[in-house]
PDB file of N, CA and C in Angstrom:
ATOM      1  N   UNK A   1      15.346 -18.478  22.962  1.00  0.00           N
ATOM      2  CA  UNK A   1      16.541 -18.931  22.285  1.00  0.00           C
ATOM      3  C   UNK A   1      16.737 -18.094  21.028  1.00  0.00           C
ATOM      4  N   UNK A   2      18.326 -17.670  20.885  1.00  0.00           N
ATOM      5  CA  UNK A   2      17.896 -16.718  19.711  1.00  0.00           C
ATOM      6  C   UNK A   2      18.235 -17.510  18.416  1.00  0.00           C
ATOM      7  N   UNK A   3      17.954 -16.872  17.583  1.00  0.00           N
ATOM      8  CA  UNK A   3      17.712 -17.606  16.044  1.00  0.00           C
ATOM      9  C   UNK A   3      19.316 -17.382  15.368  1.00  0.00           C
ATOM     10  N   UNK A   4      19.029 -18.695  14.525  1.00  0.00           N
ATOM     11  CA  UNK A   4      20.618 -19.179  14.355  1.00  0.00           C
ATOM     12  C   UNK A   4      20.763 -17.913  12.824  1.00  0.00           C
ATOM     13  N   UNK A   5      21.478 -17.328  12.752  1.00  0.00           N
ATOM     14  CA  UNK A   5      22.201 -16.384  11.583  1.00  0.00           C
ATOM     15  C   UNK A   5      22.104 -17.341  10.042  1.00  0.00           C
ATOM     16  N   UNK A   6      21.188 -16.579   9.169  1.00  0.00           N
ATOM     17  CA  UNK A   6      21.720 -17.463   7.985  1.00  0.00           C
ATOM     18  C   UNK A   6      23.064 -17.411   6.969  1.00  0.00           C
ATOM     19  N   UNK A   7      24.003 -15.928   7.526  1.00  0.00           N
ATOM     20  CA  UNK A   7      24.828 -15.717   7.296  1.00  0.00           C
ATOM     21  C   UNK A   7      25.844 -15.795   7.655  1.00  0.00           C
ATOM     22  N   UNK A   8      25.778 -17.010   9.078  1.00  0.00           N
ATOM     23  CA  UNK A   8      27.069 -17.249  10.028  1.00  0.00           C
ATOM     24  C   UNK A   8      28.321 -18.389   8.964  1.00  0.00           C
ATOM     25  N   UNK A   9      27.580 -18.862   7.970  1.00  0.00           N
ATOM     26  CA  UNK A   9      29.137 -19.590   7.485  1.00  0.00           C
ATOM     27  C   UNK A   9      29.307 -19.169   5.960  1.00  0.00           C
ATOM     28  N   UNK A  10      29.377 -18.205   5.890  1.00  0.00           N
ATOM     29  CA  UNK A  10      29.458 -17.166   4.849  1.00  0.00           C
ATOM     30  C   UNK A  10      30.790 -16.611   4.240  1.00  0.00           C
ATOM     31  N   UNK A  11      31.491 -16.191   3.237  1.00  0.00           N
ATOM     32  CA  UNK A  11      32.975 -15.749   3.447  1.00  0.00           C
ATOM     33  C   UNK A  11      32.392 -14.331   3.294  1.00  0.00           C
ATOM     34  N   UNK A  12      31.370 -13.361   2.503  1.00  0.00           N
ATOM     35  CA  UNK A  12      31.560 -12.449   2.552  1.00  0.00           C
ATOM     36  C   UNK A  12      30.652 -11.699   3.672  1.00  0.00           C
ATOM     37  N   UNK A  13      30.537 -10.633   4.096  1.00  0.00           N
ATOM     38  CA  UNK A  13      29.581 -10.098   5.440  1.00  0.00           C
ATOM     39  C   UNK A  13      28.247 -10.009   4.822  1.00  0.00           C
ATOM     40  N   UNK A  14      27.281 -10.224   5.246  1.00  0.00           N
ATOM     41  CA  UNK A  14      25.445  -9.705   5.461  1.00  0.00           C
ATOM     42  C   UNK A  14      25.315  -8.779   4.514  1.00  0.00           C
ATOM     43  N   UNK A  15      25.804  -7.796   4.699  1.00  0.00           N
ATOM     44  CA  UNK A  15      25.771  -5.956   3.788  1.00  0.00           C
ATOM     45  C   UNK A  15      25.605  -6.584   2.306  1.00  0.00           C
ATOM     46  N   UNK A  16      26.798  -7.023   1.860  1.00  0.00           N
ATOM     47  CA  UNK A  16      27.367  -7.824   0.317  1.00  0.00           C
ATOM     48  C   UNK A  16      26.233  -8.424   0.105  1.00  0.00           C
ATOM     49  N   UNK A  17      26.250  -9.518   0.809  1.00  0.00           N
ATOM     50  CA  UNK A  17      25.098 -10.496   0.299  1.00  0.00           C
ATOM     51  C   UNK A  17      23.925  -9.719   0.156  1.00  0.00           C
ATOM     52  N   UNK A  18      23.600  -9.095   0.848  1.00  0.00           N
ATOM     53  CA  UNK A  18      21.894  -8.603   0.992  1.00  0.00           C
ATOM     54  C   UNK A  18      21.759  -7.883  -0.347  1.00  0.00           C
ATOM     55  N   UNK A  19      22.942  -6.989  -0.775  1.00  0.00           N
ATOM     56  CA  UNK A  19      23.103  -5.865  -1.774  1.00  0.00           C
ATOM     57  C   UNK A  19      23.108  -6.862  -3.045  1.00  0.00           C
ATOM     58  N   UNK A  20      24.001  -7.557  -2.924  1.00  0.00           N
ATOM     59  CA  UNK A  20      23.692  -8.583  -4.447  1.00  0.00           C
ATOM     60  C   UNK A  20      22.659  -8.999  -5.050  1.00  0.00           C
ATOM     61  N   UNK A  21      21.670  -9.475  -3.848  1.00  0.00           N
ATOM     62  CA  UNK A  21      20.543 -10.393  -3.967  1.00  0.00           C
ATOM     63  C   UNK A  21      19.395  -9.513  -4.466  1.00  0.00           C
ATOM     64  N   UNK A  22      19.409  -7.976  -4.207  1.00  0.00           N
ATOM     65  CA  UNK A  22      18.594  -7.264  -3.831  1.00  0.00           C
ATOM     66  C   UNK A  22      18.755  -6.469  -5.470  1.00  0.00           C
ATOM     67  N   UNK A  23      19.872  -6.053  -5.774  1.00  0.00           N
ATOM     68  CA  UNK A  23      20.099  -5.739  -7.071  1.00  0.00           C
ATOM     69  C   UNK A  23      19.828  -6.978  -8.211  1.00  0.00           C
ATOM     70  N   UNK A  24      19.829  -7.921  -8.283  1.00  0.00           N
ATOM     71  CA  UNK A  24      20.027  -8.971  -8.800  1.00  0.00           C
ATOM     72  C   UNK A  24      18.212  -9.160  -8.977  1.00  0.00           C
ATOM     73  N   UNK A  25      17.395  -9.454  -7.672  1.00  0.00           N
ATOM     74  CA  UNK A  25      16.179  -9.107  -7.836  1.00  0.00           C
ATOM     75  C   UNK A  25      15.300  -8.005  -8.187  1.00  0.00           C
ATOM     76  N   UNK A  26      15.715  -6.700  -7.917  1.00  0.00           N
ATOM     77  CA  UNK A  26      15.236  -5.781  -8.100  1.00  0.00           C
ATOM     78  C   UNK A  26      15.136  -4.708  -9.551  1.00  0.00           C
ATOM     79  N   UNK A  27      16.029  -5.268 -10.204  1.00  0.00           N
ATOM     80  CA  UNK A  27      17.024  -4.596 -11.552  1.00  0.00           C
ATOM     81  C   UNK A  27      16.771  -6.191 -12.517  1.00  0.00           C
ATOM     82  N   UNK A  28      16.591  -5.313 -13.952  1.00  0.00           N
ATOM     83  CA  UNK A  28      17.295  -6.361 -14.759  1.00  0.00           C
ATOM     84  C   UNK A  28      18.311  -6.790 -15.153  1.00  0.00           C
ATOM     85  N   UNK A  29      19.223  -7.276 -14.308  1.00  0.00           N
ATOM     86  CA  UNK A  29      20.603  -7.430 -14.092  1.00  0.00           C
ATOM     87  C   UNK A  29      20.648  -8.872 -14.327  1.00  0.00           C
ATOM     88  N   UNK A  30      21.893  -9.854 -15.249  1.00  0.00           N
ATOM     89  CA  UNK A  30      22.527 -11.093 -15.019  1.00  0.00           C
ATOM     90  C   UNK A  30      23.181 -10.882 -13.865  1.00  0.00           C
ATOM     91  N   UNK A  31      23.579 -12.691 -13.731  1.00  0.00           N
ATOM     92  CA  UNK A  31      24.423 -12.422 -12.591  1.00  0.00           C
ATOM     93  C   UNK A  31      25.984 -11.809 -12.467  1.00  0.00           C
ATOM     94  N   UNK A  32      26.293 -12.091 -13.933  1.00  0.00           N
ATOM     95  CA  UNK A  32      27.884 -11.302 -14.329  1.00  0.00           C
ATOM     96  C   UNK A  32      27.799  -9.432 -14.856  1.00  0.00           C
ATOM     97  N   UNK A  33      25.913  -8.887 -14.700  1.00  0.00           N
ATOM     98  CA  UNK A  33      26.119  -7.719 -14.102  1.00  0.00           C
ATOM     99  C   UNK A  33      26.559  -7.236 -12.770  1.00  0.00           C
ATOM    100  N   UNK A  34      25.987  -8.276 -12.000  1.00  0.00           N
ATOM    101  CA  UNK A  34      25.587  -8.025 -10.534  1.00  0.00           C
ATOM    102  C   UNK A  34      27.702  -7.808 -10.170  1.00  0.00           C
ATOM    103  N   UNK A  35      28.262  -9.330 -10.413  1.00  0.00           N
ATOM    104  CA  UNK A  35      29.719  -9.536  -9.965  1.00  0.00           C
ATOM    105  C   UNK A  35      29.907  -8.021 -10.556  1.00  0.00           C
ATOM    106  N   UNK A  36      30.177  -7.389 -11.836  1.00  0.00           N
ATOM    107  CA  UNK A  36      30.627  -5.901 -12.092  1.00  0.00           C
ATOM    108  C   UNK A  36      30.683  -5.179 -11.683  1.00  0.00           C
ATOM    109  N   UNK A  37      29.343  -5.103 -11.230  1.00  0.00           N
ATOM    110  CA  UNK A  37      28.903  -4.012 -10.168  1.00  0.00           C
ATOM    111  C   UNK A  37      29.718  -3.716  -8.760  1.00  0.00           C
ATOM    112  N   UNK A  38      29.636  -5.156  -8.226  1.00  0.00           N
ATOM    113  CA  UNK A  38      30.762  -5.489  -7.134  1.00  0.00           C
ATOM    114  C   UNK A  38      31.905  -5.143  -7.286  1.00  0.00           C
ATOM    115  N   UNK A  39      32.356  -5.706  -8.616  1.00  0.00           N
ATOM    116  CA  UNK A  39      33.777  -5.429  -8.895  1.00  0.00           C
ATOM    117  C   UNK A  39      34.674  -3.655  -8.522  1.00  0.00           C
ATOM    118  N   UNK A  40      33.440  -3.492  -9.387  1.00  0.00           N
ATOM    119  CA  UNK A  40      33.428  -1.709  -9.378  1.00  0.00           C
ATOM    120  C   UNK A  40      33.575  -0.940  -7.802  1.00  0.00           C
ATOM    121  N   UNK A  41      33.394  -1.733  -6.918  1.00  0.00           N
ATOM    122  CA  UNK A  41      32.982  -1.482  -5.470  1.00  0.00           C
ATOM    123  C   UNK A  41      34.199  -2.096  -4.871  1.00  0.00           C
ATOM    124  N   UNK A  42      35.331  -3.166  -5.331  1.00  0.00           N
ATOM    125  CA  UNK A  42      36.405  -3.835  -4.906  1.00  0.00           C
ATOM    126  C   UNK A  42      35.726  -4.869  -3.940  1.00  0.00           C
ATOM    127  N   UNK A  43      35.036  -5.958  -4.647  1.00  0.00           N
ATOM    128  CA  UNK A  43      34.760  -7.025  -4.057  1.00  0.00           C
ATOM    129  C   UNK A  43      35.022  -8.119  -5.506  1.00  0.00           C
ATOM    130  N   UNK A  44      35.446  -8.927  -5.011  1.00  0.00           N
ATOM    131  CA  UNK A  44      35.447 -10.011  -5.944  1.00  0.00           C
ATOM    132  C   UNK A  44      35.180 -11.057  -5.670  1.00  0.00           C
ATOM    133  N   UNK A  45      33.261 -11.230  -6.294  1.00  0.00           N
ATOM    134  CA  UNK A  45      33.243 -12.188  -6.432  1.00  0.00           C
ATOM    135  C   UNK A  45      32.549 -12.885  -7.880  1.00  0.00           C
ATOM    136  N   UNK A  46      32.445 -14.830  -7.855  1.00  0.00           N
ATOM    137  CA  UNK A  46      32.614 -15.245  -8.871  1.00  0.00           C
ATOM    138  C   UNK A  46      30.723 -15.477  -8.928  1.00  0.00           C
ATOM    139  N   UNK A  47      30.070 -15.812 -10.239  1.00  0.00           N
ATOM    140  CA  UNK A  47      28.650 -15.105 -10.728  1.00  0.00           C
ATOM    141  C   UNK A  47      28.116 -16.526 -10.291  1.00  0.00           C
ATOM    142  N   UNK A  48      28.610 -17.675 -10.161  1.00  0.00           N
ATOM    143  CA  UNK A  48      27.878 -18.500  -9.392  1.00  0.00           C
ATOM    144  C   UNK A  48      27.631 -18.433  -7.982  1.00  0.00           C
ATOM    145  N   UNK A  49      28.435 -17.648  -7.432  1.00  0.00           N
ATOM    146  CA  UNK A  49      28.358 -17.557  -5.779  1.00  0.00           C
ATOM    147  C   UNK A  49      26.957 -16.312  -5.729  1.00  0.00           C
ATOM    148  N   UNK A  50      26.916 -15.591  -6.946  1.00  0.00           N
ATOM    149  CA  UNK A  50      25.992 -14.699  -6.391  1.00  0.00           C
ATOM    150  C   UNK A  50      24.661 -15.415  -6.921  1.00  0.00           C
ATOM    151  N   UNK A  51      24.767 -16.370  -7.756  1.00  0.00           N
ATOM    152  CA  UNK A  51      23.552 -17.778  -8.424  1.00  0.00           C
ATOM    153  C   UNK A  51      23.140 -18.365  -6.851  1.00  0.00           C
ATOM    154  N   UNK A  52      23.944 -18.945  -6.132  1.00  0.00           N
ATOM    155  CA  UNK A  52      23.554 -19.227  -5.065  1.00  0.00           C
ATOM    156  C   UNK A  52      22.938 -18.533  -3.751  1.00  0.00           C
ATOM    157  N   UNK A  53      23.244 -17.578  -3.725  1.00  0.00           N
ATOM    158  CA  UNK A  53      23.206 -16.439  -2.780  1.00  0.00           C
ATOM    159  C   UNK A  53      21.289 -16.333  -3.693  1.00  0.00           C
ATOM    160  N   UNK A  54      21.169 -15.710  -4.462  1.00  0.00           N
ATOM    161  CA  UNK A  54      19.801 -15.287  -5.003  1.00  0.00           C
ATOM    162  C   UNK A  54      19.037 -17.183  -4.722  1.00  0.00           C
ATOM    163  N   UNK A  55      19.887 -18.031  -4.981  1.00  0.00           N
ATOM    164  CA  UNK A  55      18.724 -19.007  -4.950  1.00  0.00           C
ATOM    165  C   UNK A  55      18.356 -19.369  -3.016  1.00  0.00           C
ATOM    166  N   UNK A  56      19.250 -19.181  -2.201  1.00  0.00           N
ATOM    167  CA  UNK A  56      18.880 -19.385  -1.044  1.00  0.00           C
ATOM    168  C   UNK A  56      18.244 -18.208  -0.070  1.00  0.00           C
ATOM    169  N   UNK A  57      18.784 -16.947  -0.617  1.00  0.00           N
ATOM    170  CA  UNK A  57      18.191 -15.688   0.163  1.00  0.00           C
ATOM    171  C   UNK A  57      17.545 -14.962  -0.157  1.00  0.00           C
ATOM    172  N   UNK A  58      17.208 -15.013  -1.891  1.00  0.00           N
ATOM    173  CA  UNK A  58      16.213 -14.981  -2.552  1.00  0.00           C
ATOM    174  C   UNK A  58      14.648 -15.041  -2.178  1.00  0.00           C
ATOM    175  N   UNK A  59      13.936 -16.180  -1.716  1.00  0.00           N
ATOM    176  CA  UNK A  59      12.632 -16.380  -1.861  1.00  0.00           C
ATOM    177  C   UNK A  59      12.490 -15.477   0.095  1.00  0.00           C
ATOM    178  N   UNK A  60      13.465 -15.699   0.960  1.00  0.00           N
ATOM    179  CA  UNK A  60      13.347 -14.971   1.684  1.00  0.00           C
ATOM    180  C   UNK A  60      13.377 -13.273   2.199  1.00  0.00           C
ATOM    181  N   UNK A  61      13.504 -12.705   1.195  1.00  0.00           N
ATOM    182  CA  UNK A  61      13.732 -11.369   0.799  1.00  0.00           C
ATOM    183  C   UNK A  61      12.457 -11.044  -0.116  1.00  0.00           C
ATOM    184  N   UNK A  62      11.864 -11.379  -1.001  1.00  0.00           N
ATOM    185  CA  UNK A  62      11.059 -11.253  -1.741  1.00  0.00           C
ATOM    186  C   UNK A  62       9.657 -11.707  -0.376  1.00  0.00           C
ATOM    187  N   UNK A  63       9.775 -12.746   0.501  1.00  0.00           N
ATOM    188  CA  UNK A  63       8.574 -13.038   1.009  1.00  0.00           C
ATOM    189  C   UNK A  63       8.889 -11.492   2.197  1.00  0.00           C
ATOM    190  N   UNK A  64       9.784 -11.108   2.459  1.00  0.00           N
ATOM    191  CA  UNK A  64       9.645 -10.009   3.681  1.00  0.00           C
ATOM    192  C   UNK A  64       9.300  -8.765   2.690  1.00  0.00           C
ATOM    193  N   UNK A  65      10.137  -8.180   1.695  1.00  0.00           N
ATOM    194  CA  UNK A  65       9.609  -6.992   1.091  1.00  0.00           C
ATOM    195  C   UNK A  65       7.802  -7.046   0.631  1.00  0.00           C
ATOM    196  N   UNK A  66       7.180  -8.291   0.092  1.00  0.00           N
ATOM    197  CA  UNK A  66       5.975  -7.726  -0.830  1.00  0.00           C
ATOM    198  C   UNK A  66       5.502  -7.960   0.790  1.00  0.00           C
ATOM    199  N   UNK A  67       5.156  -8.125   1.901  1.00  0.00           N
ATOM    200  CA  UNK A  67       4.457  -7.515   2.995  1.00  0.00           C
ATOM    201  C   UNK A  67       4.405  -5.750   3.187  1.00  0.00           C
ATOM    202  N   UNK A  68       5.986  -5.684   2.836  1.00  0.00           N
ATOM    203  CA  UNK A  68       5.890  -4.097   2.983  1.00  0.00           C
ATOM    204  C   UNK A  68       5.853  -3.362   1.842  1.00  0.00           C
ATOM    205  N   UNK A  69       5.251  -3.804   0.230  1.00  0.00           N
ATOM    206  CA  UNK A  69       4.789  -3.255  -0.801  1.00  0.00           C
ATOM    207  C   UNK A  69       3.330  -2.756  -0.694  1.00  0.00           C
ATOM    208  N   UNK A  70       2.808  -1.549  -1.310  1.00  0.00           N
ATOM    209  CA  UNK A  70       1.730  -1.201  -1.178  1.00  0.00           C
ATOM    210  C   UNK A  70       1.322  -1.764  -3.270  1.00  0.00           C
ATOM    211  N   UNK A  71       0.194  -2.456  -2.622  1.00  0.00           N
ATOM    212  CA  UNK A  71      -0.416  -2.878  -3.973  1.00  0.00           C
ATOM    213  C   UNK A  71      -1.080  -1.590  -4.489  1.00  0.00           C
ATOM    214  N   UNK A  72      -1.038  -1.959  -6.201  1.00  0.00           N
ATOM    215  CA  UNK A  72      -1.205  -1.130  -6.927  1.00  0.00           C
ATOM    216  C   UNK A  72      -2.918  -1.609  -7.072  1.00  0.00           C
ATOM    217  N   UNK A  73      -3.734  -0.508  -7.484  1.00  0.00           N
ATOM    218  CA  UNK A  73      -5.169  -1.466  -7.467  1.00  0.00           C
ATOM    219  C   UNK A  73      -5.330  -1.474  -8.701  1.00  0.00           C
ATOM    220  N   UNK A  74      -6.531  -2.349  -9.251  1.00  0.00           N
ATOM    221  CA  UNK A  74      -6.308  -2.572 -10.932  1.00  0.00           C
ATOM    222  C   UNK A  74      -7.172  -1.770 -11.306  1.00  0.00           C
ATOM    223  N   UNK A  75      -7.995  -1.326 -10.521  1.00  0.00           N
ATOM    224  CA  UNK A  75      -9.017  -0.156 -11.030  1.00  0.00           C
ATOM    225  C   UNK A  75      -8.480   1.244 -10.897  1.00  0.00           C
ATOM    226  N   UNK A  76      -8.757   2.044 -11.934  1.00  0.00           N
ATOM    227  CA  UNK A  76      -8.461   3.479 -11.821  1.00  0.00           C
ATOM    228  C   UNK A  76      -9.927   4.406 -12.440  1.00  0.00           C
ATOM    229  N   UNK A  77      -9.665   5.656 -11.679  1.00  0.00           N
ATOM    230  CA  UNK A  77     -10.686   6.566 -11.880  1.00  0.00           C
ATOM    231  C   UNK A  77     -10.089   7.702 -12.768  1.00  0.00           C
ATOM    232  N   UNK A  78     -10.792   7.832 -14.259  1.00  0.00           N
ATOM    233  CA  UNK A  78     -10.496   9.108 -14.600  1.00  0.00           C
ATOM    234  C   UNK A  78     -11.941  10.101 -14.682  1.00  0.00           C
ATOM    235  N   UNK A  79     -11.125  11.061 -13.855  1.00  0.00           N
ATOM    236  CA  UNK A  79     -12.982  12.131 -13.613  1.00  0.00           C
ATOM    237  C   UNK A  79     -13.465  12.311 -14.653  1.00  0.00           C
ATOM    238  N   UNK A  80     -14.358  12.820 -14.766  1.00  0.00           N
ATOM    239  CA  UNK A  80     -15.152  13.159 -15.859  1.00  0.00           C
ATOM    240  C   UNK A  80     -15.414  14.974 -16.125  1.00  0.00           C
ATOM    241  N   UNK A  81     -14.975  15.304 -16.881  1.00  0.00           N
ATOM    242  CA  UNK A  81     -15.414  17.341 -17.266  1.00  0.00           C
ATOM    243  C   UNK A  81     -16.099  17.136 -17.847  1.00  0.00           C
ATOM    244  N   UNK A  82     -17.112  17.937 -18.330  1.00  0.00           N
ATOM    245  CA  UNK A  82     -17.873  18.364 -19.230  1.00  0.00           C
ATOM    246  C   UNK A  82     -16.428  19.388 -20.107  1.00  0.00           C
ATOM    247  N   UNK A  83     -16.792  18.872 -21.174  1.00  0.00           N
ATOM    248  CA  UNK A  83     -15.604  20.551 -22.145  1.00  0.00           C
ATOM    249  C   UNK A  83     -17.094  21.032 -22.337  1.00  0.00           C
ATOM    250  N   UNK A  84     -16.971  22.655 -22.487  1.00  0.00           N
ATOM    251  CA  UNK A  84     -18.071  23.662 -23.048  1.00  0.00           C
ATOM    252  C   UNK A  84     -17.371  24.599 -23.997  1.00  0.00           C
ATOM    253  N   UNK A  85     -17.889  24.679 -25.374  1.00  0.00           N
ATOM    254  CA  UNK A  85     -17.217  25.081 -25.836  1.00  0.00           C
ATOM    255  C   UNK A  85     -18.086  26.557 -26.563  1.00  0.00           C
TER     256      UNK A  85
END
């Protein structure tokens, strides 16, 4: 059975949403950067719709990307030279 769309009762398409959520998380952006940004692109929308959009597609975007993040390790190696002088 295939899986129901979380974007089937949506007014704007998948692309929009994903791009909002993704800038919005990814950037230190408010949400009345994020609408600008859009704006700038000829979409209009209002900074609570993109409040909602980050609070529902949000924790699902963040749980699929850090699978495909490579962790940073907390240990680092700096070699060692001898200087000779």
């Amino acid at each position: 059975m295939p899986r129901k769309s979380p974007f089937k009762h949506h007014r704007f398409a998948r692309q929009i949403i994903l791009c909002a959520v993704r800038w919005y998380l990814r950037y230190p952006l408010s949400y009345q950067d994020v609408v600008d940004l859009l704006e700038e692109r000829g979409i209009n929308v209002d900074r609570s719709t993109v409040y909602r959009w980050v609070i529902k597609f949000g924790p699902q975007i963040t749980k699929r990307t850090e699978k495909r993040l490579r962790r940073a390790s907390v240990d680092w190696h700096v070699p060692s030279r001898q200087i000779t002088l």
